[in-house]
N, C-alpha and C. Protein backbone atom coordinates (compact mmCIF):
# COMPACT_ATOMS: atom_id res chain seq x y z
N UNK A 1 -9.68 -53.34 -16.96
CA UNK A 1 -8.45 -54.09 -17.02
C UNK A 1 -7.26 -53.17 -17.29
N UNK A 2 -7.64 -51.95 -18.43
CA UNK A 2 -6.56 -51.11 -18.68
C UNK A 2 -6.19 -50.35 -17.50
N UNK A 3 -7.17 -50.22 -16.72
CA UNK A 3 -7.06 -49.20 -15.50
C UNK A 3 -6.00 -49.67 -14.74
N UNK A 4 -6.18 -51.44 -14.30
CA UNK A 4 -5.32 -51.96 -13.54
C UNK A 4 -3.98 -52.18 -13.78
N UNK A 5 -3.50 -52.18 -14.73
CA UNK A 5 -2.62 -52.32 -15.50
C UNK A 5 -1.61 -50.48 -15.35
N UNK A 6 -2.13 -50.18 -15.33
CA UNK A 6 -1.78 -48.44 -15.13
C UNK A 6 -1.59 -48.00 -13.59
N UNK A 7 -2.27 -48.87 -12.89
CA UNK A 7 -1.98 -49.02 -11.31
C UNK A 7 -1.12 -49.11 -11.29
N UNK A 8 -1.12 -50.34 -11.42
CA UNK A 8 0.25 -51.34 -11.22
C UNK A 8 1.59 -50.94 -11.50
N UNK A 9 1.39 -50.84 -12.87
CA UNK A 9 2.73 -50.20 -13.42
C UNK A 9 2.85 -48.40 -12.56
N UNK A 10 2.25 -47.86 -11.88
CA UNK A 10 2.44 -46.83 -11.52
C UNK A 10 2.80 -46.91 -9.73
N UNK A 11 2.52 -48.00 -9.26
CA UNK A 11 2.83 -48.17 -8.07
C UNK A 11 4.25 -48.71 -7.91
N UNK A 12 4.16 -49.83 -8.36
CA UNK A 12 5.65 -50.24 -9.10
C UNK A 12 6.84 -49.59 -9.27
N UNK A 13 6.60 -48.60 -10.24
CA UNK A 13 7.50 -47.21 -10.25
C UNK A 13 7.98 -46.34 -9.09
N UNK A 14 6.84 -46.33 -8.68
CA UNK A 14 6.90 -45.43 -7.00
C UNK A 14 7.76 -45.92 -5.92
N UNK A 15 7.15 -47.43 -6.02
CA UNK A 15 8.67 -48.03 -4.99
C UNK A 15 9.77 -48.42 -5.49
N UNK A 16 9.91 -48.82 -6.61
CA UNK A 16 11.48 -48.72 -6.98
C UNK A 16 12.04 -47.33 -6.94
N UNK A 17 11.52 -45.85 -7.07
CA UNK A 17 12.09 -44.33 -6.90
C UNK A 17 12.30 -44.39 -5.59
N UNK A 18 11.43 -45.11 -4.66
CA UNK A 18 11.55 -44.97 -3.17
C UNK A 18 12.58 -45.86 -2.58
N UNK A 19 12.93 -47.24 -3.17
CA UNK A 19 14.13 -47.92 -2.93
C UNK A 19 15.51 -47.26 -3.69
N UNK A 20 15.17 -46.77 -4.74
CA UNK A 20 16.22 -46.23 -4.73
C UNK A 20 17.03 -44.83 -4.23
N UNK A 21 16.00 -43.83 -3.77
CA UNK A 21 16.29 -42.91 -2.71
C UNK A 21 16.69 -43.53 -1.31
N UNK A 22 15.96 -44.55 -0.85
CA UNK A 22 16.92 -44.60 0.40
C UNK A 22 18.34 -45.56 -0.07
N UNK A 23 18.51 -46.42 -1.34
CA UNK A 23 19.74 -46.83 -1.29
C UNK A 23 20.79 -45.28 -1.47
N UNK A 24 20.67 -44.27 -2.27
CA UNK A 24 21.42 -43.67 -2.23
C UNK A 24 21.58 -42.91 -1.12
N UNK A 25 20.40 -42.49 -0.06
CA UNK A 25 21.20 -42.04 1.12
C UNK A 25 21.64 -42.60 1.99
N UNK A 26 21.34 -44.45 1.64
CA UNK A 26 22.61 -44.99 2.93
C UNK A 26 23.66 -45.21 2.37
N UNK A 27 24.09 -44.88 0.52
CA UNK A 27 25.13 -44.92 0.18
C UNK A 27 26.30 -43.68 0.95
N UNK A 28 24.95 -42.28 0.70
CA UNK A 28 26.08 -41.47 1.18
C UNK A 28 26.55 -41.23 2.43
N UNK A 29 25.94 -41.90 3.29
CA UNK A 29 26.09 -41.63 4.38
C UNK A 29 27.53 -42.49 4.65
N UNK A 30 27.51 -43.77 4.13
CA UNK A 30 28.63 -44.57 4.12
C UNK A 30 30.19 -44.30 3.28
N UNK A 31 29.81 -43.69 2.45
CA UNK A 31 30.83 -42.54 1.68
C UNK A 31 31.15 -41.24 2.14
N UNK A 32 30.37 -40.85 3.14
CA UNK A 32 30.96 -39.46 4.24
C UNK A 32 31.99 -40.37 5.45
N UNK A 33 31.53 -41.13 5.92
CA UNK A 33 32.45 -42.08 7.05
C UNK A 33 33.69 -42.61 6.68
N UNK A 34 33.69 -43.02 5.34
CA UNK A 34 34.88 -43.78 4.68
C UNK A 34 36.20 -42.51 4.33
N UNK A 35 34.97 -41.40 3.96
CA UNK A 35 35.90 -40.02 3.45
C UNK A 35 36.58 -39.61 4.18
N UNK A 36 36.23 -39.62 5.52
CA UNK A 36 36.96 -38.92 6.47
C UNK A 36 37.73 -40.05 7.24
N UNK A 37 37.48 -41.01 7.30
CA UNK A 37 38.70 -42.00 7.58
C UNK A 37 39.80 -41.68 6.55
N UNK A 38 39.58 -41.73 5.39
CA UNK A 38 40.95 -41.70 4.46
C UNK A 38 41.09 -40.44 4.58
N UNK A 39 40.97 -39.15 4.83
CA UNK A 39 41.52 -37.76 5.03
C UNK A 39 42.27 -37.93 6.42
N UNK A 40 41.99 -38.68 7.61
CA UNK A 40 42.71 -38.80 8.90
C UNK A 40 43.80 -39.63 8.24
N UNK A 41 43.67 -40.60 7.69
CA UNK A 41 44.82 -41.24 7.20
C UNK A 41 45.73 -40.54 6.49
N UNK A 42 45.38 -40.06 5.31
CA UNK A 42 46.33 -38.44 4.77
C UNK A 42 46.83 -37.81 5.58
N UNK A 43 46.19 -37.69 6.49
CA UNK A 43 46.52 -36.39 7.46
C UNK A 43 47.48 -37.03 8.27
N UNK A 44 47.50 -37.98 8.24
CA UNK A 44 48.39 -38.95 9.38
C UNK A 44 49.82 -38.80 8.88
N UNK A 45 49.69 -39.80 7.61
CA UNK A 45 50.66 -39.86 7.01
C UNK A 45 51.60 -38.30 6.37
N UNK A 46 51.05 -37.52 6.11
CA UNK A 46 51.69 -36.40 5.46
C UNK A 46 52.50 -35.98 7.23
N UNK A 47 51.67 -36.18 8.28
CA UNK A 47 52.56 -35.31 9.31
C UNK A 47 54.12 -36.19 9.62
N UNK A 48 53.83 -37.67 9.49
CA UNK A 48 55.03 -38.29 9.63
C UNK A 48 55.85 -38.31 9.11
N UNK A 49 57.11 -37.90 9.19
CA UNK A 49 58.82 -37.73 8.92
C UNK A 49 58.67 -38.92 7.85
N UNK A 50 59.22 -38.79 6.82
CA UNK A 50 59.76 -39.65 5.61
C UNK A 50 61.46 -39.42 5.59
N UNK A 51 61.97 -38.91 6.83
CA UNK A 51 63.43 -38.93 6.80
C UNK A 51 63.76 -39.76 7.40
N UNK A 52 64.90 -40.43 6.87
CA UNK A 52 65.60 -41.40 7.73
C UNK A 52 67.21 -40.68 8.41
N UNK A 53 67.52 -40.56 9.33
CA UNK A 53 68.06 -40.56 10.27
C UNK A 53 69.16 -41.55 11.17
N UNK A 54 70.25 -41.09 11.11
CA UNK A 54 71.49 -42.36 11.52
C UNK A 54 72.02 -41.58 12.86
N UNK A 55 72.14 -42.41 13.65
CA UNK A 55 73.30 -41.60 14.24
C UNK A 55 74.76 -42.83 14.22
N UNK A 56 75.57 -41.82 13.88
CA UNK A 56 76.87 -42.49 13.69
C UNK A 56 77.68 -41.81 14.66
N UNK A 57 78.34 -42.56 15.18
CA UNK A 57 79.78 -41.57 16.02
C UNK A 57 81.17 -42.03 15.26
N UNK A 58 81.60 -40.52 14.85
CA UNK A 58 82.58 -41.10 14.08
C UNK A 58 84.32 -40.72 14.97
N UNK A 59 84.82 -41.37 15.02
CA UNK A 59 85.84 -41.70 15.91
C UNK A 59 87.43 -41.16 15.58
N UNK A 60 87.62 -40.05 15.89
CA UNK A 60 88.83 -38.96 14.84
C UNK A 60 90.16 -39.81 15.40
């Protein structure tokens, strides 16, 4: 009975280490895709002009 009990609890263990290795590599995989969306977005934004610009004609 003790034996089974030591199974169990040892198999148990094994797949929760194994569910939780693949949750973290489809975490990271989803955190490399997101990363580099928001660096194109940085990258976007830093190249665009934050000046504003008039043209006026001024009439002597």
């Amino acid at each position: 009975m003790k034996n089974n009990i030591l199974g169990a609890m040892v198999i148990f263990f094994a797949v929760v280490a194994c569910l939780l290795i693949i949750d973290d590599l489809s975490y990271s995989n989803e955190t490399k895709e997101t990363d580099f969306k928001a660096k194109m977005q940085v990258k976007a934004s830093i190249e665009q002009s934050d000046l504003a610009t008039t043209d006026l004609e001024l009439e002597d």
